[in-house]
Protein backbone atom coordinates (compact mmCIF):
# COMPACT_ATOMS: atom_id res chain seq x y z
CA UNK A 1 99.39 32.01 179.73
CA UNK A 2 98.87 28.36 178.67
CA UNK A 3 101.67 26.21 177.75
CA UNK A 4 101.51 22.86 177.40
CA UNK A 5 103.55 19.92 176.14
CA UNK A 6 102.54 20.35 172.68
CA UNK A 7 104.19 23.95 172.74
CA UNK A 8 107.13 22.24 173.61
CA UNK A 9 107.75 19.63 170.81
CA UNK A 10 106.86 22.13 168.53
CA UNK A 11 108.46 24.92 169.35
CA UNK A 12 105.82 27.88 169.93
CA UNK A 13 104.47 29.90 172.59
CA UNK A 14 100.39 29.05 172.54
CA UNK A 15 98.73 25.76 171.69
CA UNK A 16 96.94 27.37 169.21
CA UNK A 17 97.36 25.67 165.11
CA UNK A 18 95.62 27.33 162.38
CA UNK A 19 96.02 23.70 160.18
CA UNK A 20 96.19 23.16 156.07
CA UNK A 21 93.33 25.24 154.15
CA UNK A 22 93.56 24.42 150.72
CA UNK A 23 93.56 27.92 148.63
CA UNK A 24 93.92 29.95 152.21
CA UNK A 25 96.69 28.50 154.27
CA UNK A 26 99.16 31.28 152.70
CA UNK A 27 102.09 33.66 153.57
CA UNK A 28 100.12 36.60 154.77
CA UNK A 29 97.91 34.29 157.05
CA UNK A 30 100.50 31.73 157.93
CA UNK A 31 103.17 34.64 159.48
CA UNK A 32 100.60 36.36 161.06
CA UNK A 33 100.24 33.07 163.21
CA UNK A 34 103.19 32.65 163.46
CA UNK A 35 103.73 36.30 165.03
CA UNK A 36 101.24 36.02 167.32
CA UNK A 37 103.16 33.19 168.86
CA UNK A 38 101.05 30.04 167.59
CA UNK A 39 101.64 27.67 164.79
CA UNK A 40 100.25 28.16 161.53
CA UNK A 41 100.73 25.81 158.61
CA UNK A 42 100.87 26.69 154.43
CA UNK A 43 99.38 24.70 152.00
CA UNK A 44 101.52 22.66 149.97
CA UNK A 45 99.13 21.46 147.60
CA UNK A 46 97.72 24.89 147.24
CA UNK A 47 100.67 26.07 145.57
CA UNK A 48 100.47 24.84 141.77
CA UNK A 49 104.56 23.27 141.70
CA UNK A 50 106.60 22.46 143.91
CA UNK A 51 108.84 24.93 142.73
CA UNK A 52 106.02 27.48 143.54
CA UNK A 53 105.72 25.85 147.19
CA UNK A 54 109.53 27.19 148.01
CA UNK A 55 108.52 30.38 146.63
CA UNK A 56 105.72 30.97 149.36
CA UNK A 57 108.12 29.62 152.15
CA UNK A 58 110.76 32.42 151.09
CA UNK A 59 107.69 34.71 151.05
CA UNK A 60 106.47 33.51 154.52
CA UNK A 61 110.15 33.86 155.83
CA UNK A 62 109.82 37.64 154.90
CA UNK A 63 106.80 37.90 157.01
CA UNK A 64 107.94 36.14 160.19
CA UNK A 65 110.87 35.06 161.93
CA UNK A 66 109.09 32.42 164.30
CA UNK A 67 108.47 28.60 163.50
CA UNK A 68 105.59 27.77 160.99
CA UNK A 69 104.89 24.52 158.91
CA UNK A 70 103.55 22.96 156.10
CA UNK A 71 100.24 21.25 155.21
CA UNK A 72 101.05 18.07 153.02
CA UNK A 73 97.48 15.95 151.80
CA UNK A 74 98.32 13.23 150.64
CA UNK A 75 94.88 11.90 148.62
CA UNK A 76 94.58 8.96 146.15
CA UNK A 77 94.08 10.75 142.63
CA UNK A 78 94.42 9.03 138.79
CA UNK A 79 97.41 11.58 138.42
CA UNK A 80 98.44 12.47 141.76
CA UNK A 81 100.54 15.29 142.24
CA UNK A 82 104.51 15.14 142.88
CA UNK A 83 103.90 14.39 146.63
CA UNK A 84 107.65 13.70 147.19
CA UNK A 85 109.12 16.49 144.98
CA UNK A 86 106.77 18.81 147.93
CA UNK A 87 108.11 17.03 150.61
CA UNK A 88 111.51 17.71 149.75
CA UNK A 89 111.22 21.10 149.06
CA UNK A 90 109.97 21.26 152.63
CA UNK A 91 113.04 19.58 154.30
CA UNK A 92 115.47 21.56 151.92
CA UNK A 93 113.86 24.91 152.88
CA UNK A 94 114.60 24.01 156.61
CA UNK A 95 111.19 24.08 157.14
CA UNK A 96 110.96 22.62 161.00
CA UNK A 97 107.63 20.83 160.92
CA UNK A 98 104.88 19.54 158.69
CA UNK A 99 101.13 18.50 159.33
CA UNK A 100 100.62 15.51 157.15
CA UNK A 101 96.44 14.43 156.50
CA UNK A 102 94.74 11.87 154.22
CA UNK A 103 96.56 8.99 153.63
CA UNK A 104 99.08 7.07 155.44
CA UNK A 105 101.90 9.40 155.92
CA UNK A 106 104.29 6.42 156.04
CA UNK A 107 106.22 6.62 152.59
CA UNK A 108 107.33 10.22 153.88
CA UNK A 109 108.22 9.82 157.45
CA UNK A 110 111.67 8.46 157.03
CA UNK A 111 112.76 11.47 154.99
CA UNK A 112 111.05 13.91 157.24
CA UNK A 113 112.60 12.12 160.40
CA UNK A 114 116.39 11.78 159.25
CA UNK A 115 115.85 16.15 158.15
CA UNK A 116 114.30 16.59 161.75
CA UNK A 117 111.44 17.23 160.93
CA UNK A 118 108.50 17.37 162.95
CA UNK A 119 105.61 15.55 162.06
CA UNK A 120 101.78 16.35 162.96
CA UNK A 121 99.32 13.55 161.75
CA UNK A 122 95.82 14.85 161.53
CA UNK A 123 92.95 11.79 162.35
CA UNK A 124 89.40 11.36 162.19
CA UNK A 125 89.34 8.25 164.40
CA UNK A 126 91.53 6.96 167.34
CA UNK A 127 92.61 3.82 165.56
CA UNK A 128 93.98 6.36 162.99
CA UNK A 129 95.29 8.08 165.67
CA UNK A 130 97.18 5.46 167.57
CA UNK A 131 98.43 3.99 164.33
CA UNK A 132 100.15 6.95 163.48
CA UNK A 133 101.73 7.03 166.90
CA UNK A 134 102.72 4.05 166.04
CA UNK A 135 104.54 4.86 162.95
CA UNK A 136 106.47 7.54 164.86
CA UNK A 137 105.08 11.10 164.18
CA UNK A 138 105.40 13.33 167.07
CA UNK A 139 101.33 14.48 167.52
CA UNK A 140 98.71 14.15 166.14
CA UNK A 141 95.37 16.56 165.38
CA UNK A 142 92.04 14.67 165.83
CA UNK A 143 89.18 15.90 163.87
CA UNK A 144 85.34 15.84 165.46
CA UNK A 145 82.65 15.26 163.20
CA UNK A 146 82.11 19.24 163.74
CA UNK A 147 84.82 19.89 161.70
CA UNK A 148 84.84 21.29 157.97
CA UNK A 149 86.21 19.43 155.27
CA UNK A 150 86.15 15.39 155.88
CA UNK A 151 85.35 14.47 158.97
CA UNK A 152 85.82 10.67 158.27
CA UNK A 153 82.38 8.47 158.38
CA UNK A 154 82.36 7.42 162.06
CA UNK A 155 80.51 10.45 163.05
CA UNK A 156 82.00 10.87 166.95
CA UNK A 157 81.71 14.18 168.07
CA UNK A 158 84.95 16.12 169.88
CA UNK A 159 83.14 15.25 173.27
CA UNK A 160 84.21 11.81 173.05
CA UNK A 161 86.85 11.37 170.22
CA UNK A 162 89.23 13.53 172.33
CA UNK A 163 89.24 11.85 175.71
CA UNK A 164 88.97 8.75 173.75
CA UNK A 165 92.16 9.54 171.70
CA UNK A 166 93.76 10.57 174.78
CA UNK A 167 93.38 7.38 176.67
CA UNK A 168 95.77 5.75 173.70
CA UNK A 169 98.02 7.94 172.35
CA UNK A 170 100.89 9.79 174.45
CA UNK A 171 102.37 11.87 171.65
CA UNK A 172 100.90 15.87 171.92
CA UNK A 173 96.88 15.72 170.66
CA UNK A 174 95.26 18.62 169.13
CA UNK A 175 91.71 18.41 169.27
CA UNK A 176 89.80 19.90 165.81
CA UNK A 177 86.76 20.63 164.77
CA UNK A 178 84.38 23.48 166.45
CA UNK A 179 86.78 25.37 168.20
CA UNK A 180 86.78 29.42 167.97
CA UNK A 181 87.37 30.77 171.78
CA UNK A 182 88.87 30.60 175.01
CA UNK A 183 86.07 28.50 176.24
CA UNK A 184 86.77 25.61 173.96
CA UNK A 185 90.16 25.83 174.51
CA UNK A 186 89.89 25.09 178.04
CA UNK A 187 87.22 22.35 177.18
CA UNK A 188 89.82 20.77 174.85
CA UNK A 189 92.41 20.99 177.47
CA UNK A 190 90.02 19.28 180.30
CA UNK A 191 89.31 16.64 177.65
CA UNK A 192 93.14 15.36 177.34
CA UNK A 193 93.99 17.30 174.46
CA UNK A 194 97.10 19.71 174.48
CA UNK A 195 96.21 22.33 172.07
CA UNK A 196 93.18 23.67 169.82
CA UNK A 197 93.37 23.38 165.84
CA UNK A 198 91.21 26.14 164.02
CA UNK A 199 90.35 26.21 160.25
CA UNK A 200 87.40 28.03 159.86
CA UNK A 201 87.65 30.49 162.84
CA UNK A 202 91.09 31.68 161.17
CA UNK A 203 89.18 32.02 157.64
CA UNK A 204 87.11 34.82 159.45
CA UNK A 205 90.42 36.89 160.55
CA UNK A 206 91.34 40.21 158.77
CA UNK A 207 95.09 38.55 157.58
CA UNK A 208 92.80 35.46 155.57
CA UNK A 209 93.29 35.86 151.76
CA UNK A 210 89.51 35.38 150.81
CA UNK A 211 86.65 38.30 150.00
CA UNK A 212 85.07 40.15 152.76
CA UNK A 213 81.63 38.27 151.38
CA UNK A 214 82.98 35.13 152.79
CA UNK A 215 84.34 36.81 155.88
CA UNK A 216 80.70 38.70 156.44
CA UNK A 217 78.76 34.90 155.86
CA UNK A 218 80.82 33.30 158.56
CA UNK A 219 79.94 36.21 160.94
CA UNK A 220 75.91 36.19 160.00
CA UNK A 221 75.71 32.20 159.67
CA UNK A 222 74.73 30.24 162.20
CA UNK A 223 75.71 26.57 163.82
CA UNK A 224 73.42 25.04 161.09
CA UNK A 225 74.47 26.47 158.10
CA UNK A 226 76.32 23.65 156.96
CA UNK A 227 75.75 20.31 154.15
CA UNK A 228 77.24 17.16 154.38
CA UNK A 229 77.96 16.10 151.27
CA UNK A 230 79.03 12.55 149.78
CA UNK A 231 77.36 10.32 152.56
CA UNK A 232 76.42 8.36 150.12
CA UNK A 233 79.46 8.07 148.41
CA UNK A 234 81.44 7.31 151.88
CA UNK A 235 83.86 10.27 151.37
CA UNK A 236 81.60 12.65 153.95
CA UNK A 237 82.71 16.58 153.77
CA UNK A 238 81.31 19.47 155.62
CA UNK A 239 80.97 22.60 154.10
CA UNK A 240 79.45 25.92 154.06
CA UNK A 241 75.25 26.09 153.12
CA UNK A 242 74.67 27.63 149.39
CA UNK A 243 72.46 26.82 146.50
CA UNK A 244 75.59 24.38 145.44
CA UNK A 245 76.11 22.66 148.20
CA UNK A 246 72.15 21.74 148.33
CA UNK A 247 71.91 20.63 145.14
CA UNK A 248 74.66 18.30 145.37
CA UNK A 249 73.24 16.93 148.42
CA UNK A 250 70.14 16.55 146.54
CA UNK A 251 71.33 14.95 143.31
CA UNK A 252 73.43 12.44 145.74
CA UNK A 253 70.52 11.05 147.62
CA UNK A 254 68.17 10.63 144.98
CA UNK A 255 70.78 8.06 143.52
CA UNK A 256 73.39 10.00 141.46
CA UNK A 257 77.18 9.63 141.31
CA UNK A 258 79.83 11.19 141.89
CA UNK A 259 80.03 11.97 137.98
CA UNK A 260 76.63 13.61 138.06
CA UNK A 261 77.98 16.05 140.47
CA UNK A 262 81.62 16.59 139.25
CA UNK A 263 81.45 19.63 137.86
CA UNK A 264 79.23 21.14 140.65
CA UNK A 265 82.51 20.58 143.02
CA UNK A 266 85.10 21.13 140.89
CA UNK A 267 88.08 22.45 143.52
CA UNK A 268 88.35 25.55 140.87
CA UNK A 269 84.57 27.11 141.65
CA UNK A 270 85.38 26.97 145.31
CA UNK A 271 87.74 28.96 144.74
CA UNK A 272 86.93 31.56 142.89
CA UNK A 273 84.26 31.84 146.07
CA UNK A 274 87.09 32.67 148.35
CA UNK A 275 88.38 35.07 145.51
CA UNK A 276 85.48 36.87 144.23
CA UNK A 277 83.16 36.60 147.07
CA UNK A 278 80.25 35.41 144.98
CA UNK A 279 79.29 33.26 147.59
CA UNK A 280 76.96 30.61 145.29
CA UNK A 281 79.44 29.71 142.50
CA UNK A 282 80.57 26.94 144.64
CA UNK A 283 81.79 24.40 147.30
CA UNK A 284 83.42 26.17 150.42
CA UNK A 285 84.04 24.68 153.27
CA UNK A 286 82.80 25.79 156.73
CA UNK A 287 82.22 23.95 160.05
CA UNK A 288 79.65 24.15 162.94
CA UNK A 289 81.69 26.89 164.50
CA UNK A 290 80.64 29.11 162.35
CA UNK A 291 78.11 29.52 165.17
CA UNK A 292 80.62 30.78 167.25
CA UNK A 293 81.62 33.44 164.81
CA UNK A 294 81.03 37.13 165.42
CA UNK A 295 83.74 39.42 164.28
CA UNK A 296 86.85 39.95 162.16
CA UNK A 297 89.97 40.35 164.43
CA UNK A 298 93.34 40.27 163.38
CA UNK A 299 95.45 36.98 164.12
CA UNK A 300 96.96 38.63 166.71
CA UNK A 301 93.58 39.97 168.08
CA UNK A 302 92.39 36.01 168.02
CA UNK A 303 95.05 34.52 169.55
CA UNK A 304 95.76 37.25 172.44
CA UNK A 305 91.73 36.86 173.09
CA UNK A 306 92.10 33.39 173.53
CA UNK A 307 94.57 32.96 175.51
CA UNK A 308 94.18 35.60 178.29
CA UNK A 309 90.32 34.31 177.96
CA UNK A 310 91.32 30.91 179.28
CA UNK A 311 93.28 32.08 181.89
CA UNK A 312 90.26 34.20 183.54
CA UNK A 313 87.86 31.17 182.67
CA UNK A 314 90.43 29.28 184.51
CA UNK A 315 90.46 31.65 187.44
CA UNK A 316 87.52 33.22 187.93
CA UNK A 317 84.85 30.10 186.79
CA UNK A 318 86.66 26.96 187.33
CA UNK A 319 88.97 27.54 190.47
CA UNK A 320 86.55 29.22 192.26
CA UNK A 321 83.72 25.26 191.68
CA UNK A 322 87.04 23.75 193.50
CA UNK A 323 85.21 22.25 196.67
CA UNK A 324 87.57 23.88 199.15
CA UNK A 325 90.21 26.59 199.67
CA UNK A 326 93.49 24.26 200.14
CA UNK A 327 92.94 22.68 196.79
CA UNK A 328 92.32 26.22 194.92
């Protein structure tokens, strides 16, 4: 099986992450990651209190005895939510590592370091990247620009924004966006990265809490069913294609603003897509790998497929290219 240095820092068998999904990354999803041996993170934010938050750890504890984490988003809002009342609920619940994403995680790490807790910076660039090395977290996951949700506005493509990440930062890198198999596991690997994050691919899994409609669209869409939306506003997001999604697209490049959109993408209509499967009532996000998609396993189904996957790819296509015997 593959084991790398990343399963070492953090403490699980596969270098497989199933990262923060606002409105998805709960118990039932997050233990069945965790049982299949990889690491799988709840949403913070997608708990309404903090107080609710240590409620779906104790759940999540019910579910699993193995290491799993929490997702902490920290995004500048007019009223922004109790960001440090979360974060201590996660170091009081013993909670052995956190993936922090959006802003600069630095206001938290000192807390989360003198708990022990690990910390997993996700990045859309390498200078984002390095500078969270910098700060001290101990990996960080690097989003391509075929990732869903915000793939930052430089646009690089995992193909490039992995090895180019790896030549700077040393800490464990987990390589995001487009990932769904064995094959771009291995690819990730070969790039520099130590491990595979998957959002999407995970959303299509029997243990996700969302409607079978939104299951069944990831499994019939293809790698160009997705909008970008906000270009013009410089706050780019990927998510799935619908008659939503197009019309915000539309209003945005004929000149509007974010106002003339706001209730179009109002975080409560996506989701009551993921809950009642009406799959136009609107935003959801999705990436390219929805091309990649073509069934509903179980977690464990996923993971097990993946790994044993790359180890044939491994074996049976790459060794076999080595140019001679002594070096296979």
């Amino acid at each position: 099986m593959v084991h790398t240095k990343f399963c070492d820092v953090f403490g699980v068998d596969h270098p497989i992450v199933q990262g923060g999904m606002q409105w998805v990354g709960r118990a039932e999803l997050v233990s069945a990651v965790a049982n299949a041996g990889g690491l799988g993170f709840l949403t913070a934010l997608t708990q309404p209190t903090p107080e609710a938050l240590a409620d779906e750890i104790a759940r999540c504890r019910e579910l699993t005895d193995r290491p799993f984490g929490v997702n902490l988003t920290i995004l500048p809002a007019i009223n922004p939510p109790p960001y440090a009342e979360y974060r201590d609920v996660v170091i009081d619940a013993g909670v052995p590592v956190v993936e922090t994403a959006g802003a600069n995680p630095a206001e938290h790490l000192p807390a989360f370091r003198a708990a022990g807790v690990k910390v997993l910076h996700k990045c859309t660039s390498v200078r984002h990247a390095v500078k969270a090395q910098e700060l001290g977290v101990d990996g960080v996951s690097i989003d391509g620009f075929e990732c869903a949700g915000h793939p930052g506005e430089d646009d690089i493509g995992g193909l490039v924004l992995i090895p180019a990440t790896a030549d700077r930062v040393s800490v464990p890198i987990v390589a995001s966006g487009g990932f769904a198999d064995a094959r771009g596991l291995v690819a990730a690997l070969a790039l520099g990265a130590d491990g595979i994050n998957m959002g999407t691919r995970f959303l299509a899994t029997r243990e996700a809490p969302v409607h079978d409609n939104v299951k069944r669209r990831l499994v019939d869409a293809t790698e160009l069913d997705t909008e970008l939306i906000f270009r013009p506003l410089r706050n780019t997001a990927r998510v799935a294609s619908n008659a939503v999604s197009k019309e915000v697209v539309r209003i945005l490049d004929e000149g509007g603003e974010f106002a003339d959109v706001r209730e179009l993408v109002a975080g409560v209509r996506g989701r009551e897509v993921l809950r009642t499967g009406d799959l136009d009532d609107g935003i959801w996000t999705a990436g390219t790998v929805q091309g990649l998609i073509h069934d509903v396993p179980t977690v464990a189904e996923l993971i097990e497929r993946i790994v044993t996957e790359a180890d044939a790819l491994v074996r049976d296509r790459l060794t076999p290219a080595l140019p001679c015997p002594q070096l296979r």
